[in-house]
C-alpha atoms as a PDB file:
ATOM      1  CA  UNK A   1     -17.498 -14.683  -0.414  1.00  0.00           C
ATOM      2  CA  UNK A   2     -21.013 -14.653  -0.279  1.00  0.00           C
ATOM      3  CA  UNK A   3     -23.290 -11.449   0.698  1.00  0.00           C
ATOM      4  CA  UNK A   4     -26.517 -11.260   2.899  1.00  0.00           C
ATOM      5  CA  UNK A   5     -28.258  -8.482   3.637  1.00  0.00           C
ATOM      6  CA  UNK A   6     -30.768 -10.166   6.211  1.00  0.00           C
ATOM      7  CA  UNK A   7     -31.199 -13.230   7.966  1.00  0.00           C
ATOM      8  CA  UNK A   8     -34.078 -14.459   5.754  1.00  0.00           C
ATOM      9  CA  UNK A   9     -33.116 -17.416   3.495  1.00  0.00           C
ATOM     10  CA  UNK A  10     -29.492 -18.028   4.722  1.00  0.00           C
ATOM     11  CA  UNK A  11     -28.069 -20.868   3.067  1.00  0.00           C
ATOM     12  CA  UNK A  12     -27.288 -24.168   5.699  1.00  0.00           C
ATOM     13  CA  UNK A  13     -23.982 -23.942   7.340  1.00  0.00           C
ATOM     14  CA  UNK A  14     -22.695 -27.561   7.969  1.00  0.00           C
ATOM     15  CA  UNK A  15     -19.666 -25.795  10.640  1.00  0.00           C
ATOM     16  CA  UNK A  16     -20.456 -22.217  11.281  1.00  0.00           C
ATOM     17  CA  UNK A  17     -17.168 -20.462  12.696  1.00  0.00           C
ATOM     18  CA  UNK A  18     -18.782 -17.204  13.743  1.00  0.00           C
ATOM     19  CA  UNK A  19     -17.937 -13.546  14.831  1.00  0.00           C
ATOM     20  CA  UNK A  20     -19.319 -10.505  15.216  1.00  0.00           C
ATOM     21  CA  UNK A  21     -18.952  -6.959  15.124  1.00  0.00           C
ATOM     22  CA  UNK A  22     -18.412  -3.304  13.339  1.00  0.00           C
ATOM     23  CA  UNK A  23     -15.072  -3.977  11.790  1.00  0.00           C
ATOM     24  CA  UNK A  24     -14.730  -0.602  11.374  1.00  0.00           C
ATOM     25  CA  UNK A  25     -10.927  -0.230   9.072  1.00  0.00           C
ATOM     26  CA  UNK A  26     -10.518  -3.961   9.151  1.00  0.00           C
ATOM     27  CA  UNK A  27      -7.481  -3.425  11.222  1.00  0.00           C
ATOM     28  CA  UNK A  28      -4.729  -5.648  12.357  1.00  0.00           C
ATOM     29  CA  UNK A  29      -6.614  -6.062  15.859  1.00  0.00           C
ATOM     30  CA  UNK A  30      -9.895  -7.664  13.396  1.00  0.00           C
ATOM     31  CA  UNK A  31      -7.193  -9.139  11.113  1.00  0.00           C
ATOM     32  CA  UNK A  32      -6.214 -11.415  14.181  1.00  0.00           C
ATOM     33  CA  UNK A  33      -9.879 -12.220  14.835  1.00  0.00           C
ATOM     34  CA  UNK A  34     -10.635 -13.226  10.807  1.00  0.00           C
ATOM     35  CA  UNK A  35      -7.357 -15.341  10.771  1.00  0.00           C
ATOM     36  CA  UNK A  36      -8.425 -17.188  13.859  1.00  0.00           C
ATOM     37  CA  UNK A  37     -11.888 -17.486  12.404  1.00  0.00           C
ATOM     38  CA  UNK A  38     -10.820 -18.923   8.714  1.00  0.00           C
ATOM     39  CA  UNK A  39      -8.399 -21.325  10.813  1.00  0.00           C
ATOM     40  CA  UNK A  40     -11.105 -22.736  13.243  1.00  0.00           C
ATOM     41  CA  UNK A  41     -13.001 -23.334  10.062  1.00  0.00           C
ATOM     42  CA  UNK A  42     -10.815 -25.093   7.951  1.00  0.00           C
ATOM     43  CA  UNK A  43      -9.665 -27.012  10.574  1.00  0.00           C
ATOM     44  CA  UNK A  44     -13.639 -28.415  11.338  1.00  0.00           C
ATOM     45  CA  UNK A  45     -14.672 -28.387   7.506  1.00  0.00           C
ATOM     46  CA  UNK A  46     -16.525 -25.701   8.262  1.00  0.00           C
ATOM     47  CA  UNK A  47     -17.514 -22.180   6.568  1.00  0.00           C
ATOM     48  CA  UNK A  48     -16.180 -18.827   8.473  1.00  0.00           C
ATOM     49  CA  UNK A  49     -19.055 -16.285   8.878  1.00  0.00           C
ATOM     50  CA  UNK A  50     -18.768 -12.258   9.590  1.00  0.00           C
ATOM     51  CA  UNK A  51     -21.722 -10.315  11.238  1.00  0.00           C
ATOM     52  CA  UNK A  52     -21.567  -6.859  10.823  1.00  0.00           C
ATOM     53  CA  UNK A  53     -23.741  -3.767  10.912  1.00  0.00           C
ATOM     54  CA  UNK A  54     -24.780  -0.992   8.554  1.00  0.00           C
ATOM     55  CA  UNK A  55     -24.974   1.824   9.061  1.00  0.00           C
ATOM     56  CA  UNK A  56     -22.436   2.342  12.631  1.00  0.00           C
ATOM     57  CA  UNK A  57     -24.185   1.635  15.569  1.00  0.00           C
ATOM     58  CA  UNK A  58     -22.891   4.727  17.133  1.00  0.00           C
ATOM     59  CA  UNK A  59     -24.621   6.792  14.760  1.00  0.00           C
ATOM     60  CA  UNK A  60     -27.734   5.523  15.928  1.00  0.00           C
ATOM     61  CA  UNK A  61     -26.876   5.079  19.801  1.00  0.00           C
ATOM     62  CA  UNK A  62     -25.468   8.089  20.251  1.00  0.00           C
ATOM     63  CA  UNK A  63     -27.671  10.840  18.309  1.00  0.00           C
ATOM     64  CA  UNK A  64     -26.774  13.722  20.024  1.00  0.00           C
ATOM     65  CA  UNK A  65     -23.414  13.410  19.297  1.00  0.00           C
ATOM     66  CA  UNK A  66     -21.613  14.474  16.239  1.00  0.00           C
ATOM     67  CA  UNK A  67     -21.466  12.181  13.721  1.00  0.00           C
ATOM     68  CA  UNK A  68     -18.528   9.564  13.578  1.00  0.00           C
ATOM     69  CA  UNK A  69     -17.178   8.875  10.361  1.00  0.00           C
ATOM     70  CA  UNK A  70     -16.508   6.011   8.753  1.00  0.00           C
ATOM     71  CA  UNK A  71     -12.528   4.245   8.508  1.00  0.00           C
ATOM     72  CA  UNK A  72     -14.178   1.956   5.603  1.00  0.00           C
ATOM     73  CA  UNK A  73     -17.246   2.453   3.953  1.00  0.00           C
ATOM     74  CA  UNK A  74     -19.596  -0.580   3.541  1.00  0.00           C
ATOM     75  CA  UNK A  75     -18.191  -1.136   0.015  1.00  0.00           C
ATOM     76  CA  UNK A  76     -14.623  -1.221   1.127  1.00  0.00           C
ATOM     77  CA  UNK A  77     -15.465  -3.125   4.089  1.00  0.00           C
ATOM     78  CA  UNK A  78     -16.935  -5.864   1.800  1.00  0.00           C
ATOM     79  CA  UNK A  79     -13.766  -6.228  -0.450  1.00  0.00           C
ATOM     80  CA  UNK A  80     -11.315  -5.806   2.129  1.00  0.00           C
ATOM     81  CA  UNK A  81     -13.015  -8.875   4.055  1.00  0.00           C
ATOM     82  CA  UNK A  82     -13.718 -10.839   0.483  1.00  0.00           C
ATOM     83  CA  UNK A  83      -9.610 -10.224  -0.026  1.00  0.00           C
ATOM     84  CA  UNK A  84      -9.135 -11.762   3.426  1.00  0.00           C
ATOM     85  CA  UNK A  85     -10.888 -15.244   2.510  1.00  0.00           C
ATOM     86  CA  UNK A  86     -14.060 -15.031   4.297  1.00  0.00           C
ATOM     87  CA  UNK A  87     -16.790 -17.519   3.453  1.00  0.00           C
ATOM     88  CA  UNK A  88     -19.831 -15.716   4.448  1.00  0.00           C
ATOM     89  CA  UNK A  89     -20.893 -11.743   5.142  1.00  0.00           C
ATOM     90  CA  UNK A  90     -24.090 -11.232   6.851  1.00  0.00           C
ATOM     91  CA  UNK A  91     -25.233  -7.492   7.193  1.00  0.00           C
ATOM     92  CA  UNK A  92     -27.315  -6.692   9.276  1.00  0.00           C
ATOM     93  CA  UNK A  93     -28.876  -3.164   9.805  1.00  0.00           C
ATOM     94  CA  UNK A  94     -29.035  -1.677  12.700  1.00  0.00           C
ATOM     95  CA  UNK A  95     -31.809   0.254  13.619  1.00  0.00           C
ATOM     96  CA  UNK A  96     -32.785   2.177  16.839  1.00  0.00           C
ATOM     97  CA  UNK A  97     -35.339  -1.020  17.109  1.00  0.00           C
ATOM     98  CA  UNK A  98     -32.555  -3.257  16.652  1.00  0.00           C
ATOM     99  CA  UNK A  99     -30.293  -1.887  19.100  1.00  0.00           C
ATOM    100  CA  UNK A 100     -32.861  -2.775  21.983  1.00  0.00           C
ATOM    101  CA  UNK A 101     -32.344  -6.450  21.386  1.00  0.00           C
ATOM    102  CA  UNK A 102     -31.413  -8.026  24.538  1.00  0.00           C
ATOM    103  CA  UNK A 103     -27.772 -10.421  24.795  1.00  0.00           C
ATOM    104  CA  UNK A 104     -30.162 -13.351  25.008  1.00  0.00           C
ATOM    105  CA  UNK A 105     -32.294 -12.490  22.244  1.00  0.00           C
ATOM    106  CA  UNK A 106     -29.002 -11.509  19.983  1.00  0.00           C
ATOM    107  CA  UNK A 107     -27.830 -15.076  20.597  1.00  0.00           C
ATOM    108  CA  UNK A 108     -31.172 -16.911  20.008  1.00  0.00           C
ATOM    109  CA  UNK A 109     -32.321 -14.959  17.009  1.00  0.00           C
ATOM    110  CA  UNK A 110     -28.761 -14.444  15.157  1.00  0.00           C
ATOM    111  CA  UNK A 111     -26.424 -17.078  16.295  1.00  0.00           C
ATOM    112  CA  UNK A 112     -28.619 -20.265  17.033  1.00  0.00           C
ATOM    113  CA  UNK A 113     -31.856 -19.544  14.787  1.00  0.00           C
ATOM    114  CA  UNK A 114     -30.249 -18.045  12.084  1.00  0.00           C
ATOM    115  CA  UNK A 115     -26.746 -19.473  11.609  1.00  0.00           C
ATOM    116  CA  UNK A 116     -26.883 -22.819  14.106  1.00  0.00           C
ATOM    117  CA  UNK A 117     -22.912 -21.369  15.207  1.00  0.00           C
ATOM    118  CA  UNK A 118     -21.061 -24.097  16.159  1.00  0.00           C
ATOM    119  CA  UNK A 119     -17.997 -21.906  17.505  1.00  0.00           C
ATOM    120  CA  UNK A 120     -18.330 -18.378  18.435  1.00  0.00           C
ATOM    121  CA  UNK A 121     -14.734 -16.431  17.637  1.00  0.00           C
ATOM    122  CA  UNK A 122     -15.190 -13.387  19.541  1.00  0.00           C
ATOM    123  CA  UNK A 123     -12.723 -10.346  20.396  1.00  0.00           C
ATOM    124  CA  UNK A 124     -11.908  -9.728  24.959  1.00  0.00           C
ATOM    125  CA  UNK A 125     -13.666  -6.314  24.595  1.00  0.00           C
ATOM    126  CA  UNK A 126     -16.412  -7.424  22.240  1.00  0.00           C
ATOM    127  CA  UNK A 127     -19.978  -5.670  23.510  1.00  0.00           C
ATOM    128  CA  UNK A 128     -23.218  -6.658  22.041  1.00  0.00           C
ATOM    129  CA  UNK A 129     -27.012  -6.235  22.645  1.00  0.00           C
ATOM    130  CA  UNK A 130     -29.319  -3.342  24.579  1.00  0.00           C
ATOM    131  CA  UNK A 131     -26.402  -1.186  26.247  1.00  0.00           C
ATOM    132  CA  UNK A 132     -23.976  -3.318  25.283  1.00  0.00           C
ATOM    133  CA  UNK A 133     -24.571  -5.541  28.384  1.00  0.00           C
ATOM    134  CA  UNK A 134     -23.171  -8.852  26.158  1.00  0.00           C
ATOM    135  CA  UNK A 135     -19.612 -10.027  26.067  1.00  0.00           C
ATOM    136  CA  UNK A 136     -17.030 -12.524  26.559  1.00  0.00           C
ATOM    137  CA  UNK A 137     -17.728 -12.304  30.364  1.00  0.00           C
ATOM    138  CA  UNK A 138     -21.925 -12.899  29.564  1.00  0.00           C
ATOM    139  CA  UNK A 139     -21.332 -15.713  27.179  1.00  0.00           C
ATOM    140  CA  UNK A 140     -19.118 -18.002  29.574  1.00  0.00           C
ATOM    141  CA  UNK A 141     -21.380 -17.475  32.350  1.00  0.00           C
ATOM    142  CA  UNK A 142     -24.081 -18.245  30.033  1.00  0.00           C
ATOM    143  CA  UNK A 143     -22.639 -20.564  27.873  1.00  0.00           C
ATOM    144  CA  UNK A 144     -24.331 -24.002  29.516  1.00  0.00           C
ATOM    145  CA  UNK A 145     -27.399 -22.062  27.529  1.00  0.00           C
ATOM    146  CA  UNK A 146     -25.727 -22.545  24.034  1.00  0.00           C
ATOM    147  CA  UNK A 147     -25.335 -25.630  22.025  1.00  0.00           C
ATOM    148  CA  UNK A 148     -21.877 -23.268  20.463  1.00  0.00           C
ATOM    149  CA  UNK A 149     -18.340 -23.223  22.080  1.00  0.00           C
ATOM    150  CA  UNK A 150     -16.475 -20.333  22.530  1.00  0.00           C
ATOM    151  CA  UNK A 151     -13.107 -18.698  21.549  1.00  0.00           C
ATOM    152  CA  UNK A 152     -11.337 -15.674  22.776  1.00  0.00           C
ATOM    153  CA  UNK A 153      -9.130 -14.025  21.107  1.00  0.00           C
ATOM    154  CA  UNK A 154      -6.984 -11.884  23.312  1.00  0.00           C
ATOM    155  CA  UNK A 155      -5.734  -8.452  23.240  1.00  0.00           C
ATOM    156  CA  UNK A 156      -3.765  -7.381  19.959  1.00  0.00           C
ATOM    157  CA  UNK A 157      -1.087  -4.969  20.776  1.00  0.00           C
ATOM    158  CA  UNK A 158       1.525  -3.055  18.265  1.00  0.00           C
ATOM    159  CA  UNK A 159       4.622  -1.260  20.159  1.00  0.00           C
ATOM    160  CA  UNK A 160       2.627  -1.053  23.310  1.00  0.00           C
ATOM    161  CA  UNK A 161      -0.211   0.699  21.886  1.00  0.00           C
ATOM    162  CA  UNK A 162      -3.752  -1.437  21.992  1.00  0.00           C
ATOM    163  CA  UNK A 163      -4.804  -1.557  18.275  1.00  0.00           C
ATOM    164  CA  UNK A 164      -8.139  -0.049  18.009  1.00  0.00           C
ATOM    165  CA  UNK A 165     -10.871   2.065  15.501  1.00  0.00           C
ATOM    166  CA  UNK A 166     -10.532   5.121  17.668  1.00  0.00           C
ATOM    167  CA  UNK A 167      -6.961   5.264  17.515  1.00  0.00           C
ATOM    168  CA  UNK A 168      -6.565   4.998  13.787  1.00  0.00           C
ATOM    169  CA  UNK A 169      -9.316   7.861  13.762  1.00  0.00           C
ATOM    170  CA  UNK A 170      -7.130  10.167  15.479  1.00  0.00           C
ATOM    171  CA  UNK A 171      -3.712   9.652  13.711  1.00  0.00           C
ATOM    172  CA  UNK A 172      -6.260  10.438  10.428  1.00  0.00           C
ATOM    173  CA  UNK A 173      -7.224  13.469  12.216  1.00  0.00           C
ATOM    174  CA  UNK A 174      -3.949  14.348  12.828  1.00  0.00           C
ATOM    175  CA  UNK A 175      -2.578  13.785   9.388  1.00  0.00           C
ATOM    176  CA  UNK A 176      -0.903  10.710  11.201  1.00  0.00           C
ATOM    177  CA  UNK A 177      -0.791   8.643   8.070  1.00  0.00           C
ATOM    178  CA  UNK A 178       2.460   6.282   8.695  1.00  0.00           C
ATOM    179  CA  UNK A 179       0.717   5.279  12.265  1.00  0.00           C
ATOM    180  CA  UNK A 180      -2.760   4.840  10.777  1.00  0.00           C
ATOM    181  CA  UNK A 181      -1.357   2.609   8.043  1.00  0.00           C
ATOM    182  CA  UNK A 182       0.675   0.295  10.632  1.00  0.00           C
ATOM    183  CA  UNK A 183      -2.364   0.140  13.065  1.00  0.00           C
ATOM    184  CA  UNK A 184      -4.635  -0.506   9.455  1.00  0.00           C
ATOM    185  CA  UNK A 185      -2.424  -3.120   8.414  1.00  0.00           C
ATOM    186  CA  UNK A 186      -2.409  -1.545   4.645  1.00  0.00           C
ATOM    187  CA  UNK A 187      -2.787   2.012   3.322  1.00  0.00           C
ATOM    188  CA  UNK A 188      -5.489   3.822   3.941  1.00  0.00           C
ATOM    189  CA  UNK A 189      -7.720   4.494   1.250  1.00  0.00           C
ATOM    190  CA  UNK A 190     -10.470   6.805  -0.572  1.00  0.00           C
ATOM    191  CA  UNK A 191     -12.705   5.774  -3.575  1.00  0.00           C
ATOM    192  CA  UNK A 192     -14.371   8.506  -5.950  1.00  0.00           C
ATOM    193  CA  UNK A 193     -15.337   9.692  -8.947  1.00  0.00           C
ATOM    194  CA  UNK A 194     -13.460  12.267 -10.736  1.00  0.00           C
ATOM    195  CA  UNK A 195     -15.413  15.596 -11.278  1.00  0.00           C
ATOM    196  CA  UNK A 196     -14.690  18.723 -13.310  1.00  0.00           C
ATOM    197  CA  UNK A 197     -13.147  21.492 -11.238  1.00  0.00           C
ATOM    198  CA  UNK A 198     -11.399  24.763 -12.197  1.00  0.00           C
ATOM    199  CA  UNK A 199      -8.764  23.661 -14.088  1.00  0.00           C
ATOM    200  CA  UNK A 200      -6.418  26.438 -12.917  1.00  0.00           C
ATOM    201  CA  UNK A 201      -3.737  23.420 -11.500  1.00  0.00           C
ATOM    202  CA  UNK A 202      -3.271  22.926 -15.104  1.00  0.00           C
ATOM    203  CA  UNK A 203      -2.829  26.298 -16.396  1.00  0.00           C
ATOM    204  CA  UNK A 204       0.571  25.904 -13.617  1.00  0.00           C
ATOM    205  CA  UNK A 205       1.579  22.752 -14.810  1.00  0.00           C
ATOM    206  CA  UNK A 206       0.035  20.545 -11.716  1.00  0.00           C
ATOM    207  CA  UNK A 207      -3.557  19.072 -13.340  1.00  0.00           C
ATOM    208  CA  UNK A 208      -5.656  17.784 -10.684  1.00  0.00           C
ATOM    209  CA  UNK A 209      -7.984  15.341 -10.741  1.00  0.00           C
ATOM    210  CA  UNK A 210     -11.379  16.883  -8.200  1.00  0.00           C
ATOM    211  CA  UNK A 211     -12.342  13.809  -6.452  1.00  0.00           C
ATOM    212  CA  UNK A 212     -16.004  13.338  -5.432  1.00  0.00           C
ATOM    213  CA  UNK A 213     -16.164  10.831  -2.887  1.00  0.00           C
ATOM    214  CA  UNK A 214     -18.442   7.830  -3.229  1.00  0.00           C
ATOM    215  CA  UNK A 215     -19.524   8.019   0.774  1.00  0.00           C
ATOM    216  CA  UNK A 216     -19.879  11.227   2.945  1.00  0.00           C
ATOM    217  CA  UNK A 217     -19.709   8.901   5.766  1.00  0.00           C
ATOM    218  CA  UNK A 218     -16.264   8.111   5.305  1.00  0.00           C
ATOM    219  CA  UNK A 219     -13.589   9.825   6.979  1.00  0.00           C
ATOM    220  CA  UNK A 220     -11.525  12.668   5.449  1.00  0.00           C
ATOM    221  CA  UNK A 221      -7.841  12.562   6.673  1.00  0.00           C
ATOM    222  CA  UNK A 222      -6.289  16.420   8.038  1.00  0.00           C
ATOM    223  CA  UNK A 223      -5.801  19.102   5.475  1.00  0.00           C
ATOM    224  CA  UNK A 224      -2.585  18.646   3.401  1.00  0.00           C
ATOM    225  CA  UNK A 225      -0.379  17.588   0.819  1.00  0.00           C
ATOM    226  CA  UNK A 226      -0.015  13.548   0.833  1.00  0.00           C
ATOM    227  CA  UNK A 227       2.095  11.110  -1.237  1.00  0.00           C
ATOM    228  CA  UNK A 228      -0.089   8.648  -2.906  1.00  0.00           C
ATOM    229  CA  UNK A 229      -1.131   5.647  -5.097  1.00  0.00           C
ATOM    230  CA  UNK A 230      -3.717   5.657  -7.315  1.00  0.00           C
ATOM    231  CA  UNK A 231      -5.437   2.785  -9.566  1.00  0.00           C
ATOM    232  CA  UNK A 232      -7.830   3.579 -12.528  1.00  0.00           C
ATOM    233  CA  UNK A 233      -9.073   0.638 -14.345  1.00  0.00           C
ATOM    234  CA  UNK A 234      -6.863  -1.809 -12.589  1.00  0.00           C
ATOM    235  CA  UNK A 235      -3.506   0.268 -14.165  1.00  0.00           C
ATOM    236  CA  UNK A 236      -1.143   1.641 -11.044  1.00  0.00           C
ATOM    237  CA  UNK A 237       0.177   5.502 -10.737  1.00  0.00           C
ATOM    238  CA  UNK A 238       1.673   7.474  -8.384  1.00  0.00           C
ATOM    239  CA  UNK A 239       1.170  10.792  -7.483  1.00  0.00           C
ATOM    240  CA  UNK A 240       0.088  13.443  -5.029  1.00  0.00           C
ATOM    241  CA  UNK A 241      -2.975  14.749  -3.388  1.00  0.00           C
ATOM    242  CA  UNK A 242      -4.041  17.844  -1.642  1.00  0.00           C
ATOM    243  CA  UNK A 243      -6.932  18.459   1.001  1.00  0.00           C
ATOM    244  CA  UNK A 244      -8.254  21.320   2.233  1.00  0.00           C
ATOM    245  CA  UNK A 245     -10.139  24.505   1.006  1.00  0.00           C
ATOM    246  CA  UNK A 246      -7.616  26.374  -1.296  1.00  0.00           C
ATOM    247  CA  UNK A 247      -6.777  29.584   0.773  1.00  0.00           C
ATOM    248  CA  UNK A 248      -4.422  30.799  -1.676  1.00  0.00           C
ATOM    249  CA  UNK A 249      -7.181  30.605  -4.191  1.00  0.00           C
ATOM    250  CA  UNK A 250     -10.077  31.712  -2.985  1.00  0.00           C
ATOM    251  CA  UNK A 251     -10.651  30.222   1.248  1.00  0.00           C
ATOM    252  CA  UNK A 252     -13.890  29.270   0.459  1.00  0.00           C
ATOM    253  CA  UNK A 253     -15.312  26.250   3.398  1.00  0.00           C
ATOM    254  CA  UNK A 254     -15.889  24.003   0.912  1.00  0.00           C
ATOM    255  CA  UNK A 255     -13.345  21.310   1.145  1.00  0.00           C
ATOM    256  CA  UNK A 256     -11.580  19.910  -1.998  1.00  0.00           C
ATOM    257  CA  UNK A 257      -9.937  16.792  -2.334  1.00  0.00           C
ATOM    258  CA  UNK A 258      -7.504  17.269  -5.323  1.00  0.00           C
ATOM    259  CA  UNK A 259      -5.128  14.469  -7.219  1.00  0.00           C
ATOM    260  CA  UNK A 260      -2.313  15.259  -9.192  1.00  0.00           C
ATOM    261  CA  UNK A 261      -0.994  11.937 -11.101  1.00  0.00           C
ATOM    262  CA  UNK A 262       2.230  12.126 -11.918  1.00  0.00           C
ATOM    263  CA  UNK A 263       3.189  11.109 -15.770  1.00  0.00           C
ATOM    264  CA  UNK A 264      -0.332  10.968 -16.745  1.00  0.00           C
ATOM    265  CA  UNK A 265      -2.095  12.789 -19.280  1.00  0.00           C
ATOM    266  CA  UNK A 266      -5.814  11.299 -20.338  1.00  0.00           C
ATOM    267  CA  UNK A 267      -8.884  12.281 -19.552  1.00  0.00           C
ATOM    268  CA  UNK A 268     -10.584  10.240 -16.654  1.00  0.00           C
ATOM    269  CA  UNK A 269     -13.486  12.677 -15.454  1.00  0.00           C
ATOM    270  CA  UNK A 270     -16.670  10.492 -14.152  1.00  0.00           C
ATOM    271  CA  UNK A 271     -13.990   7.870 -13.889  1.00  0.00           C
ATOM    272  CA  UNK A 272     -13.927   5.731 -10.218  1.00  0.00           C
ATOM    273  CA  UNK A 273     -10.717   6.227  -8.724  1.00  0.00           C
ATOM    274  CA  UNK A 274      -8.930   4.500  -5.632  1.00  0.00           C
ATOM    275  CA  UNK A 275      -5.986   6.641  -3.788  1.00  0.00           C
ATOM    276  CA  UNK A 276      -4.355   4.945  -1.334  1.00  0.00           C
ATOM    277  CA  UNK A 277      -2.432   7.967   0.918  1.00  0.00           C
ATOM    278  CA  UNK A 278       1.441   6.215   1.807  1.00  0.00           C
ATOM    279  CA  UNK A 279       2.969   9.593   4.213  1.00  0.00           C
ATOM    280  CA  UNK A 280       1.539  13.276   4.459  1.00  0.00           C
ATOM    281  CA  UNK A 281       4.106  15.554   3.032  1.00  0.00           C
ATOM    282  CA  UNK A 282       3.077  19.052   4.630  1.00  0.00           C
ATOM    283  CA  UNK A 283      -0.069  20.886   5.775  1.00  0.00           C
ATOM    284  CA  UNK A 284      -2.235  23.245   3.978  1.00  0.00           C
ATOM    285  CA  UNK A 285      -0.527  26.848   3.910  1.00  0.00           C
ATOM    286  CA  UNK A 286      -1.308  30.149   1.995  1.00  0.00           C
ATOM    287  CA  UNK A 287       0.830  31.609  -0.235  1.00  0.00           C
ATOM    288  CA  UNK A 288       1.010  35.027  -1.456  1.00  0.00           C
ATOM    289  CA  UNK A 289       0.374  33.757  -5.084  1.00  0.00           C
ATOM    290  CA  UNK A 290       0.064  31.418  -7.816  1.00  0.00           C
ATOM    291  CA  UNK A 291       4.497  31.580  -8.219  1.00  0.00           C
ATOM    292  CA  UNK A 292       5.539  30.509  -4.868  1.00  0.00           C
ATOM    293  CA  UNK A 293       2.680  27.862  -5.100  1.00  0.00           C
ATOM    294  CA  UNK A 294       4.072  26.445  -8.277  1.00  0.00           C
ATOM    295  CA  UNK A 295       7.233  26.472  -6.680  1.00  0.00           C
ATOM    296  CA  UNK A 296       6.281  24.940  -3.151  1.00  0.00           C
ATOM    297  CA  UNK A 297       4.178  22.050  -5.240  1.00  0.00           C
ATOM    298  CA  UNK A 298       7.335  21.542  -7.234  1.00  0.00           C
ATOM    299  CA  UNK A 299       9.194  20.762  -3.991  1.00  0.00           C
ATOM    300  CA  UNK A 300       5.856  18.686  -2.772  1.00  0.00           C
ATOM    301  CA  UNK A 301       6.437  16.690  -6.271  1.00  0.00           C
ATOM    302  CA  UNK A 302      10.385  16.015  -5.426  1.00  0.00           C
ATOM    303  CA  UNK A 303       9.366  14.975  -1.623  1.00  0.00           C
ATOM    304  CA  UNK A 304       6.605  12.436  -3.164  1.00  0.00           C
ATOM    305  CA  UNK A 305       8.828  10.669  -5.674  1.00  0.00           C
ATOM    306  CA  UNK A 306      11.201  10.348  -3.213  1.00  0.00           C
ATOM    307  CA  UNK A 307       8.416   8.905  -0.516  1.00  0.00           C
ATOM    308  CA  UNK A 308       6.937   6.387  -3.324  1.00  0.00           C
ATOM    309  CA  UNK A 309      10.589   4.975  -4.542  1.00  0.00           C
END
């Protein structure tokens, strides 16, 4: 997959398949979308492309709001799209200047001048341009304008439930991980780097590895105790990891995002790590002391093996 980061010097695009969009978690809703896309373009010799924005519009629209975090962070959004077969990536960032761009001029500038589209693949609830007055409904009324065609792709739903970004935000928030990894389509996922910390897991027999994540944009899932995978230079563990601010230990605010790997013993600080969470065991408690800890995490240990089978 090729990468742009603007729409100077785009490469010629005999077929352009085209769609648009945040792509926020890559979910199975977008996964429909992509598949639809790569199809249309291998059936017309063509090259799929992806437009999406950096950083989240909303964070720009909506400034007086709190800030939304992120399902997938530009990196992850990249690979998980590359892993999907996509031809072409164009990033775009989006500005408070660029989110005044009219539907017409969107289409001119970015579809037609830019990537001569050939077939727009676009999503029923798809919204672009000043106050999002584009959309499926804009384009066919519009489309005798456009030298492109147009496909829809209809509304994705999964037992009943329309698939979307917001959703998958809220199981998170809720420590919903089994929902949030069907609506995802895979596990959801956190990339770091591996800090010192106290140490004191080890001095208990539970060594953690402190995770430093690589984004503060992305989203942190509920305070708890998760089963999960972890890969460090390609090689596959399992293990456990805990969220949350340690009130046995000390309740200080600052959260902590701690991995213990099971069967492992090397030393991996400043190493990138990937944890993909499979099921949240618990929530964060207090305990009385380090002993019933021990002996809670050794139950949490028993409950993850189990989950990860």
């Amino acid at each position: 997959m090729r990468v742009h980061q603007n729409l100077a010097n785009l490469p010629h695009l005999s077929f352009a398949v085209v769609t648009s969009g945040t792509f926020d978690g890559v979910h199975i809703g977008h996964q429909k979308i992509l598949s639809h896309l790569k199809e249309t373009a291998h059936q017309n010799n063509g090259q799929s492309v992806v437009i999406t924005f950096y950083p989240h519009p909303r964070n720009i629209i909506s400034q007086n709001q709190a800030e939304i975090k992120e399902l997938t962070t530009l990196e992850e959004k990249i690979d998980k799209l590359e892993n999907l077969g996509i031809d072409h990536l164009l990033i775009l960032p989006f500005t408070a200047e660029f989110s005044q761009i009219s539907p017409d001029e969107f289409i001119q500038k970015i579809y037609i001048d830019a990537l001569h589209t050939q077939k727009l693949v676009i999503g029923y609830d798809h919204r672009f341009g000043k106050n999002r007055a584009g959309g499926l409904e804009y384009l066919l009324t519009n489309n005798h304008k456009y030298n492109f065609t147009i496909d829809e792709i209809s509304r994705h739903d999964l037992e009943n439930n329309t698939i979307s970004s917001t959703k998958i935000r809220n199981a998170l928030a809720e420590g919903n991980i089994k929902m949030a990894n069907q609506y995802l389509g895979n596990e959801y996922e956190l990339r770091g780097k591996v800090i010192d910390g106290d140490k004191i897991g080890r001095t208990i027999g539970f060594p953690t590895a402190n995770l430093s994540l690589h984004n503060e944009t992305k989203l942190i899932p509920a305070d708890g105790i998760y089963a999960v995978k972890i890969t460090i230079k390609t090689k596959f563990y399992l293990g456990m990891m805990y969220i949350g601010n340690r009130p046995t230990l000390s309740g200080n605010l600052e959260k902590r995002i701690e991995v213990n790997i099971f069967d492992f013993d090397e030393d991996i600080y400043q190493e990138n790590i990937q944890v993909f969470l499979v099921d949240k065991i618990r929530g964060d408690e207090k305990f009385e002391g380090l002993t019933q800890m021990t002996n809670q995490l050794k139950n949490d240990e028993k409950k993850a093996r189990e989950i990860l089978k």
